[in-house]
Protein backbone atom coordinates (compact mmCIF):
# COMPACT_ATOMS: atom_id res chain seq x y z
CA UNK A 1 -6.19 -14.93 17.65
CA UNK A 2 -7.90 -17.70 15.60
CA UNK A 3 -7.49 -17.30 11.50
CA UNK A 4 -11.20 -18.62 10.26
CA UNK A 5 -11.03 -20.73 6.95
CA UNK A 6 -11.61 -17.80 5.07
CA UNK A 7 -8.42 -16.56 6.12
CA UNK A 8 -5.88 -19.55 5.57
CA UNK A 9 -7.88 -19.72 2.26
CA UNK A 10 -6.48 -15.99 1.27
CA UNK A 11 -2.94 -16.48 2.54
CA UNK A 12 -2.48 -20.36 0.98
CA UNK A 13 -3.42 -18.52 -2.35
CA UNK A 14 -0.90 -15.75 -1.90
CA UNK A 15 1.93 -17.45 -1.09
CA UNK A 16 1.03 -20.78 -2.81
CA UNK A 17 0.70 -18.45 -6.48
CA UNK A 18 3.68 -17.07 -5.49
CA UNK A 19 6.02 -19.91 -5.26
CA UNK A 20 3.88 -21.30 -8.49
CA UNK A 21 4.99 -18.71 -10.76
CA UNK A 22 8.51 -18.51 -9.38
CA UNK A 23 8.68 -22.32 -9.90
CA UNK A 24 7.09 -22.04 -13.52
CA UNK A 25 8.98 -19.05 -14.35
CA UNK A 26 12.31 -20.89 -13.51
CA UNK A 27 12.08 -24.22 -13.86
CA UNK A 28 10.48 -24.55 -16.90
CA UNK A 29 12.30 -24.20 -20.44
CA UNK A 30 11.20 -20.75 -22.05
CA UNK A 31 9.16 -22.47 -25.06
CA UNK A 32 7.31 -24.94 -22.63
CA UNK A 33 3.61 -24.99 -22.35
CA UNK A 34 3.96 -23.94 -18.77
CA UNK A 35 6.43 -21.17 -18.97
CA UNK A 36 5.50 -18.00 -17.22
CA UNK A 37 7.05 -15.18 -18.44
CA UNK A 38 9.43 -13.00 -16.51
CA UNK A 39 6.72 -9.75 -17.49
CA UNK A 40 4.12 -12.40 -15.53
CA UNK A 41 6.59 -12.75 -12.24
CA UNK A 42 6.71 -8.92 -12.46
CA UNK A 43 3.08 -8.30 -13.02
CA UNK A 44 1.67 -10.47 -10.15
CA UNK A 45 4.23 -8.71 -7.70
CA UNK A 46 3.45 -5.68 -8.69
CA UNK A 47 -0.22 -6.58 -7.98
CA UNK A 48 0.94 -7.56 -4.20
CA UNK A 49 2.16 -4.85 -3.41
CA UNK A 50 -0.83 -2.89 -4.06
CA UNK A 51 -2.74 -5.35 -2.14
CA UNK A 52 -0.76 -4.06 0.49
CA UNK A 53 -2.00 -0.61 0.17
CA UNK A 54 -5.73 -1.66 -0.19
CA UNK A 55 -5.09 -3.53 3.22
CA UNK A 56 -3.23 -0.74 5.09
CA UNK A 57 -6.53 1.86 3.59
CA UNK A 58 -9.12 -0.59 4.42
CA UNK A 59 -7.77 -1.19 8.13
CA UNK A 60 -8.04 2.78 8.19
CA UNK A 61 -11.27 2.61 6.40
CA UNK A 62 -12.73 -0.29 7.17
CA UNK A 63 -12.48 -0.51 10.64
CA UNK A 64 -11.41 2.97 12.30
CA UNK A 65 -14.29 5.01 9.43
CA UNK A 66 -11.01 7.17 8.39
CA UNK A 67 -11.63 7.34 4.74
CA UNK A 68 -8.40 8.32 3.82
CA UNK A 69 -7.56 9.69 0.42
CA UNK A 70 -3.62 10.60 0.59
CA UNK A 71 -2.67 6.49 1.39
CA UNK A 72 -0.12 6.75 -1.48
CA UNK A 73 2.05 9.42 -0.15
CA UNK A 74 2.95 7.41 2.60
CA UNK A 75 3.27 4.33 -0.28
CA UNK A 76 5.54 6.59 -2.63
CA UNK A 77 7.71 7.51 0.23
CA UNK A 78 8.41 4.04 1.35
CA UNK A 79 9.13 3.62 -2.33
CA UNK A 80 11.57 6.47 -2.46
CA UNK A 81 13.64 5.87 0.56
CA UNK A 82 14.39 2.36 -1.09
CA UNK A 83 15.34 3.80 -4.23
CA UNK A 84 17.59 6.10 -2.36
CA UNK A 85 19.37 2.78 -0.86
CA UNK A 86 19.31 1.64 -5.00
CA UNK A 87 20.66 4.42 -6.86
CA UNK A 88 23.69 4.79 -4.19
CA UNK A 89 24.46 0.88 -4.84
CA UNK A 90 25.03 2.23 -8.65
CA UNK A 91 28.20 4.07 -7.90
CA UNK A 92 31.01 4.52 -11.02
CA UNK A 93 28.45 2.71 -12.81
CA UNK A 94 26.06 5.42 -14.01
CA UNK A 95 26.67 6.91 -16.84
CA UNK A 96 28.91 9.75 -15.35
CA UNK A 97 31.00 7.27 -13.18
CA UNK A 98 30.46 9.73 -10.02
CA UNK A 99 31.37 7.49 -6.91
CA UNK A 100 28.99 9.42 -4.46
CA UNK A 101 26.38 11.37 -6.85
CA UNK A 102 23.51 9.93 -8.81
CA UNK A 103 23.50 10.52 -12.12
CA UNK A 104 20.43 13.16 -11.88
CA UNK A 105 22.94 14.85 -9.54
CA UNK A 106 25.36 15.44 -11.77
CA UNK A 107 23.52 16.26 -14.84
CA UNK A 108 21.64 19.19 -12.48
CA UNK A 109 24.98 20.41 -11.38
CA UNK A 110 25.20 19.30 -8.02
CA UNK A 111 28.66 19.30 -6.52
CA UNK A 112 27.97 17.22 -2.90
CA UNK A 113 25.28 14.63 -1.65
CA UNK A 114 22.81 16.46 0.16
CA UNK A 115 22.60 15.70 4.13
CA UNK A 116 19.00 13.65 3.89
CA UNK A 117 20.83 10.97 1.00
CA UNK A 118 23.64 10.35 3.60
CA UNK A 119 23.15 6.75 5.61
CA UNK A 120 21.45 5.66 1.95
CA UNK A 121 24.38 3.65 0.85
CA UNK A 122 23.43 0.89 4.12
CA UNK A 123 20.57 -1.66 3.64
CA UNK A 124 19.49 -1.42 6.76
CA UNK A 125 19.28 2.35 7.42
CA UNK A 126 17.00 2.48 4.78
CA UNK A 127 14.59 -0.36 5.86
CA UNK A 128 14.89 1.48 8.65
CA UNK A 129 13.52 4.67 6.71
CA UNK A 130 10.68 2.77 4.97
CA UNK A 131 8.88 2.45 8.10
CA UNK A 132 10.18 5.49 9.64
CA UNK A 133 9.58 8.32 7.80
CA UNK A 134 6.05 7.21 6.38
CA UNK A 135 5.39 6.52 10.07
CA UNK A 136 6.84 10.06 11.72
CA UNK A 137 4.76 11.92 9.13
CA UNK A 138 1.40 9.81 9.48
CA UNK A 139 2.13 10.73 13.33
CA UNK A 140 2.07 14.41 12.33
CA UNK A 141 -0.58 14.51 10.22
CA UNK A 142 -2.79 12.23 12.61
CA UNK A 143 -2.20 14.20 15.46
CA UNK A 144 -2.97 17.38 14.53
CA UNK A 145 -5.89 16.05 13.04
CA UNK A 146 -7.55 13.59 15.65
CA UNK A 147 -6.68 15.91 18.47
CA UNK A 148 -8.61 18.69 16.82
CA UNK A 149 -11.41 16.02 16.14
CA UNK A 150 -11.47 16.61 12.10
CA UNK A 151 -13.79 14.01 10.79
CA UNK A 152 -15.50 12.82 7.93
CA UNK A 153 -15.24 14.70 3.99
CA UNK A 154 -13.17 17.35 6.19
CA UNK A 155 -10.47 15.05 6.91
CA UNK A 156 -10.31 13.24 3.77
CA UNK A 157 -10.18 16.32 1.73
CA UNK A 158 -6.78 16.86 3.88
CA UNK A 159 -5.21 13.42 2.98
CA UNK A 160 -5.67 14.59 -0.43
CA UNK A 161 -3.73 17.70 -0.17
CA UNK A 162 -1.23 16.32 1.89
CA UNK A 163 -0.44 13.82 -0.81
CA UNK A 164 -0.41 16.50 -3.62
CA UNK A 165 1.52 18.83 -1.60
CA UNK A 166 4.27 16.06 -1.51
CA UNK A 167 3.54 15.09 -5.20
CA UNK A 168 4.67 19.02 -6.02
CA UNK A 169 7.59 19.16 -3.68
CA UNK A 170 8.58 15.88 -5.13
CA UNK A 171 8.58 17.56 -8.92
CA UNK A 172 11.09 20.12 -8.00
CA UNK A 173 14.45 18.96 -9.34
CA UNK A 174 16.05 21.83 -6.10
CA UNK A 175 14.45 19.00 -3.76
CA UNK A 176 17.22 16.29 -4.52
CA UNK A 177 15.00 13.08 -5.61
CA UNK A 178 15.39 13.42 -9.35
CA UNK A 179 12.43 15.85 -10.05
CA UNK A 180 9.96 14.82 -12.89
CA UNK A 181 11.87 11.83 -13.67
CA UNK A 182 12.60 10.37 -10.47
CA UNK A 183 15.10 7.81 -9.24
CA UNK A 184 14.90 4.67 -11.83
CA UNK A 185 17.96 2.47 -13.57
CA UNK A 186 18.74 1.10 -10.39
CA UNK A 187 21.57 -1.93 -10.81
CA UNK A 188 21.66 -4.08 -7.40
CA UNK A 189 19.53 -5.28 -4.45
CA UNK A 190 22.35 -6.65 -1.42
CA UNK A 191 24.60 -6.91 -4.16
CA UNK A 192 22.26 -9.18 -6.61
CA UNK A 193 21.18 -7.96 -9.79
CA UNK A 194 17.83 -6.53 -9.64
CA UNK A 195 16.88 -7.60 -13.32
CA UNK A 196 17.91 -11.59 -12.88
CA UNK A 197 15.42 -13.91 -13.25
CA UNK A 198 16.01 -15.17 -9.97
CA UNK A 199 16.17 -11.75 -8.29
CA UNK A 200 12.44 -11.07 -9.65
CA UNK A 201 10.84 -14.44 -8.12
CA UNK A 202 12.75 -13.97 -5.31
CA UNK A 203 10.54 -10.62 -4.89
CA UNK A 204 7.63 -11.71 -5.53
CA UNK A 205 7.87 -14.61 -2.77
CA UNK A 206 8.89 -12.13 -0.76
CA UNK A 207 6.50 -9.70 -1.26
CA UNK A 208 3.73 -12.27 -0.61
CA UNK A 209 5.53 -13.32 2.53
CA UNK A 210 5.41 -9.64 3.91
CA UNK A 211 1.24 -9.05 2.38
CA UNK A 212 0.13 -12.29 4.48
CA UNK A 213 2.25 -11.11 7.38
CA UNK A 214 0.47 -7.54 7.26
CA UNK A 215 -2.61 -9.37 7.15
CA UNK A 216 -1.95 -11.95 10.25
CA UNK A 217 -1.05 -8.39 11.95
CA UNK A 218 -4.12 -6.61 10.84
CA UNK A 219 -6.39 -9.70 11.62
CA UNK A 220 -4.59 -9.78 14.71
CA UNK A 221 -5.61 -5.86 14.99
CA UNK A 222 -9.27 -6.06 14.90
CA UNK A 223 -10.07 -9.47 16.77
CA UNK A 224 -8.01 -7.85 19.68
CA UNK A 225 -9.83 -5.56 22.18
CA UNK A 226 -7.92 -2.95 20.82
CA UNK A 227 -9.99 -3.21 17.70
CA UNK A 228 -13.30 -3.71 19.67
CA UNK A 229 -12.80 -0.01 20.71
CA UNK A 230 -11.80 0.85 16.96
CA UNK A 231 -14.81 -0.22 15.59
CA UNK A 232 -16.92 1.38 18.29
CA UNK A 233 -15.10 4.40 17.42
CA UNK A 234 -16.00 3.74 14.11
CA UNK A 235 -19.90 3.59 14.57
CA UNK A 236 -19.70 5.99 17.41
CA UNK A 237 -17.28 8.25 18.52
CA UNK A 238 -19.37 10.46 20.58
CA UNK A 239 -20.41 7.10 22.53
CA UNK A 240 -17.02 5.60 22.96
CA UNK A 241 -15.86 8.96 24.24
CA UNK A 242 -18.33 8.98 26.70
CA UNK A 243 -17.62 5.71 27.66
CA UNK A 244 -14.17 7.30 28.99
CA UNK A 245 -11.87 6.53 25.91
CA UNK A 246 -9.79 8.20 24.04
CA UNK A 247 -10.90 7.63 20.39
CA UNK A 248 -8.17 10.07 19.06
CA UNK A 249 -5.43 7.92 20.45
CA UNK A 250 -6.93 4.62 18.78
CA UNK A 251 -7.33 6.24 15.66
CA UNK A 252 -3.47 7.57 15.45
CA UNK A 253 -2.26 4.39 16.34
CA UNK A 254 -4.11 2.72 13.84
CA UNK A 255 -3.26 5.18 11.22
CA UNK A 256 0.49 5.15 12.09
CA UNK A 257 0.65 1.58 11.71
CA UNK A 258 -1.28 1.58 8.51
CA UNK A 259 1.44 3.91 6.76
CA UNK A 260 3.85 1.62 7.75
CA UNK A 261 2.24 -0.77 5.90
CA UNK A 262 1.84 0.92 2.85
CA UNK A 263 5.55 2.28 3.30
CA UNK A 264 7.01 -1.35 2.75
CA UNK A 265 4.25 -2.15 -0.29
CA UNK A 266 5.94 0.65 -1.71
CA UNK A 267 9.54 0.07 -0.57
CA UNK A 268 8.97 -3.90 -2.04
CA UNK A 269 7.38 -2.08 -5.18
CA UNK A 270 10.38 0.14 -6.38
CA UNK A 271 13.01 -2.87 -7.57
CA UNK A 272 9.81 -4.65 -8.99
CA UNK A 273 8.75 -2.04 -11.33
CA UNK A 274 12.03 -0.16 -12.00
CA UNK A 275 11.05 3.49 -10.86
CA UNK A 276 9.71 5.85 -8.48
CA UNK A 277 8.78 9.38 -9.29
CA UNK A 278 6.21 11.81 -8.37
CA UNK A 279 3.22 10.40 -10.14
CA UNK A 280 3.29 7.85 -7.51
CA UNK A 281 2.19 10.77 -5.00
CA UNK A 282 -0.68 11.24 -7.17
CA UNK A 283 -4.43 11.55 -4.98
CA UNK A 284 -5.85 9.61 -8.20
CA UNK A 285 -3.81 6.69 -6.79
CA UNK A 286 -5.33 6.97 -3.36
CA UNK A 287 -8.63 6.85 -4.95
CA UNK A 288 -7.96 3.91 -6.72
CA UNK A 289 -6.93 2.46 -3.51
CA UNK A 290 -9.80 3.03 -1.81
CA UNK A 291 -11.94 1.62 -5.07
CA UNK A 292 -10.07 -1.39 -4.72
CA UNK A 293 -11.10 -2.07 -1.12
CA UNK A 294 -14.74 -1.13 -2.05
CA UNK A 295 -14.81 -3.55 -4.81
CA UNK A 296 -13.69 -6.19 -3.05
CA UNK A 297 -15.41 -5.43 0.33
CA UNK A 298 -14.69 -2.68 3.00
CA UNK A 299 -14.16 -3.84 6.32
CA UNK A 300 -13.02 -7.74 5.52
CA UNK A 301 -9.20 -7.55 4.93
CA UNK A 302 -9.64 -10.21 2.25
CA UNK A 303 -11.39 -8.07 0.29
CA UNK A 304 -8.82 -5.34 -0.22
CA UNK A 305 -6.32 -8.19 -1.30
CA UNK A 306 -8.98 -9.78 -3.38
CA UNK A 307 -10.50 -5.60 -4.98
CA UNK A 308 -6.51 -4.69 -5.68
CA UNK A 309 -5.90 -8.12 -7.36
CA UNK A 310 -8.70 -7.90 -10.01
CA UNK A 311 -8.88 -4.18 -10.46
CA UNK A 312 -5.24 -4.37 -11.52
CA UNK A 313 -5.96 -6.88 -13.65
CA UNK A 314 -9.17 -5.17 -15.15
CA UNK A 315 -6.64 -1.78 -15.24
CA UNK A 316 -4.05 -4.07 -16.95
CA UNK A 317 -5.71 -5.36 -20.03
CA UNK A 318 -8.22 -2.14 -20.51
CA UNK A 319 -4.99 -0.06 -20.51
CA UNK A 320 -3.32 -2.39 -23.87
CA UNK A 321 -6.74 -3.22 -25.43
CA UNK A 322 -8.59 -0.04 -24.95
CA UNK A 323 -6.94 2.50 -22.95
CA UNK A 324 -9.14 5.31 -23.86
CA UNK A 325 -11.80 3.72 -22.22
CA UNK A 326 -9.76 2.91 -18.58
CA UNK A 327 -11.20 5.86 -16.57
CA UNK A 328 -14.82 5.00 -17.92
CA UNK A 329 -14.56 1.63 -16.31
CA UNK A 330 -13.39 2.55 -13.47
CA UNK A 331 -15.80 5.01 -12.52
CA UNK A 332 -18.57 3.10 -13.80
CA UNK A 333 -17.13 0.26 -11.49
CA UNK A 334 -17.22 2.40 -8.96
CA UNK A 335 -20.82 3.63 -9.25
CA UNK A 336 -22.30 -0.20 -10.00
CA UNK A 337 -20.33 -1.20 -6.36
CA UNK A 338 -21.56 1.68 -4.73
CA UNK A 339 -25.69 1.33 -5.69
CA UNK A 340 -25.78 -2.32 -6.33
CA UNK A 341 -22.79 -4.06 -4.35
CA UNK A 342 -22.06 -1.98 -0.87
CA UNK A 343 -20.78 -4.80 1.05
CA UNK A 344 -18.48 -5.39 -2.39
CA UNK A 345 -17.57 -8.53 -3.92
CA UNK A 346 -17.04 -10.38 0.05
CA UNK A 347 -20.59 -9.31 0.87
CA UNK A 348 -21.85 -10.81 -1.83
CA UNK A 349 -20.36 -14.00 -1.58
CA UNK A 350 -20.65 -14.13 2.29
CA UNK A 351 -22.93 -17.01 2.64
CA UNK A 352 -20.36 -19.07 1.15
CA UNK A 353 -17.79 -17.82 2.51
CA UNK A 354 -18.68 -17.08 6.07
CA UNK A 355 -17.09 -13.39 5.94
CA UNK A 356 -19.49 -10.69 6.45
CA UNK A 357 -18.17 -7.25 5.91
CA UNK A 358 -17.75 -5.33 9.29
CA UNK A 359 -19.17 -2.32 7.89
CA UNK A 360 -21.22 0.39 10.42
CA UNK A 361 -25.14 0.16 10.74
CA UNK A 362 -27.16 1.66 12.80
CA UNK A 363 -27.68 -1.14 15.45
CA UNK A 364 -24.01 -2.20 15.51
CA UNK A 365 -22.99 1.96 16.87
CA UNK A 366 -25.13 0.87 19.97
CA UNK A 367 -23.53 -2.83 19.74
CA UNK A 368 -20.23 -2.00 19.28
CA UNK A 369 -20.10 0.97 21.88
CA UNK A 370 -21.53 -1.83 24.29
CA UNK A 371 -19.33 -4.28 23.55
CA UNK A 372 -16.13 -2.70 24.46
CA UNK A 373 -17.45 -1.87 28.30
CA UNK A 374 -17.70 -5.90 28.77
């Protein structure tokens, strides 16, 4: 695999902004010029791991033509199974000083940890369970789906329920995550306080670490042959199947691994902002996910770092300034992408910056079905 400027551009920026504000943040005396405030640190890796969504829906999207629109389910649960790990690190320190149960636990009534919380209280069971469970149910879902060949509005229309189906499960208190409220006051991270200074630029370095590694991996994807057949798959099914592949097994693969993904943006998100409850499962997230990755360019990688980034930051100060006016702007960004930009903000600057969005025309179907014969 060989990373194109473009590339090393997008992940010197990430990590290099990253260790900037940790540095600024921390080494810098609070009424300096230079100060960045700890709200800044917590912003910006907030805003990573959402990149890391937009990248796991644009590899689906992008490059495989699964417009999914359930992405945060698999997101929210990676950000669930680490709270899990968080709230049993709290121990006799909740309010109730139960050992074993969470305070939400207690307050409810319950007298024992249910079965699923067990294995919680190690690290590295649930890093295990980040990738694991949003992994095992993408494998489900995907192959029941690609086996009985649902495409198109069809299929998207079921990533949506699935995610509001969880969302509702995820409500009821009887289901043992905390109900409407969720898990949230977490304490600890490996035995470090998760609200130090230190702990939250540690994060965010982090974070950025694990969004360029998901998008070596993903780059790595798509230049391989395995992502030759993708994208024919992509611009042709029917032609790549007659070609004697299996386009349901390249699709399932690809949409496994892209939960993943999202699971540990959502995993890294949790200690970041605090909480996780069922809004997180919401299908207006997933939408906003896949606006992201149409703003900043569908089928480019960058560009669903680059859309997440700047929606965010658009959501951010519409929200404080005006935020009756939030959902107004984003659908009206939405529309102006759609009939004026549809390569997004990468296809528009292509010609400087050499990345064209890999995005299906009629010629390329032929191309790409071609291509992956050779």
């Amino acid at each position: 695999m060989k990373l194109h400027l473009t590339s090393w551009t997008t992940l010197a920026l990430v990590l290099g902004c990253a260790v900037s504000l940790s540095a600024l943040n921390l080494g810098t005396a609070p009424s300096s010029a230079v100060h960045v405030p700890t709200y800044i640190v917590e912003l910006a890796g907030k805003y990573l791991c959402l990149a890391m969504l937009a990248l796991a829906v644009d590899l689906v999207w992008g490059f495989a033509g699964i417009l999914s629109l359930g992405h945060a389910a698999f997101f929210a649960l990676g950000g669930y199974a680490m709270g899990m790990y968080m709230m049993r690190q709290i121990g006799t320190r909740g309010v109730y000083g139960n050992p074993l149960l969470p305070d939400f636990m207690v307050f409810l009534g319950w007298k024992q940890l249910p079965w699923y919380w067990h294995g919680f209280e190690w690290f590295g069971f649930a890093a295990l369970m980040v990738l694991l469970v949003p992994g095992l149910l993408a494998l489900v879902f995907g192959w029941l789906a690609f086996r009985s060949r649902v495409t198109g509005v069809y299929l998207s229309i079921m990533t949506q329920a699935l995610t509001y189906a969880l969302g509702l499960a995820f409500f009821r208190n009887d289901m043992g995550f905390g109900g409407n409220n969720g898990l949230t006051d977490f304490k600890d991270l490996l035995g470090v306080p998760v609200q130090a200074e230190t702990t939250r630029c540690a994060l965010l370095v982090i974070t950025a670490l694990f969004l360029c590694l998901q998008y070596v991996l993903a780059r790595f994807l798509i230049t391989s042959r395995f992502g030759k057949v993708l994208v024919a798959v992509r611009d042709s099914e029917p032609r790549t199947r007659f070609l004697g592949y299996r386009p349901e097994s390249y699709k399932l693969v690809v949409f496994v691994l892209s939960a993943m993904m999202a699971g540990i943006g959502g995993a890294l998100y949790v200690p970041q902002v605090g909480i996780i409850n069922p809004s997180e499962f919401s299908p207006a997230n997933s939408i906003e996910a896949v606006i992201w990755v149409a703003v900043g360019g569908r089928g480019t990688l960058v560009g669903a770092i680059l859309g997440a980034v700047l929606v965010n930051l658009g959501k951010s100060w519409f929200t404080s300034a005006f935020p009756a006016v939030w959902l107004f702007a984003l659908g009206g960004l939405f529309i102006f992408v759609t009939l004026l930009l549809p390569r997004g903000l990468m296809g528009l600057f292509a010609p400087w910056v050499g990345v064209v969005p890999d995005v299906p025309t009629p010629a390329r179907s032929v191309g790409s079905a071609r291509e992956v014969t050779g």
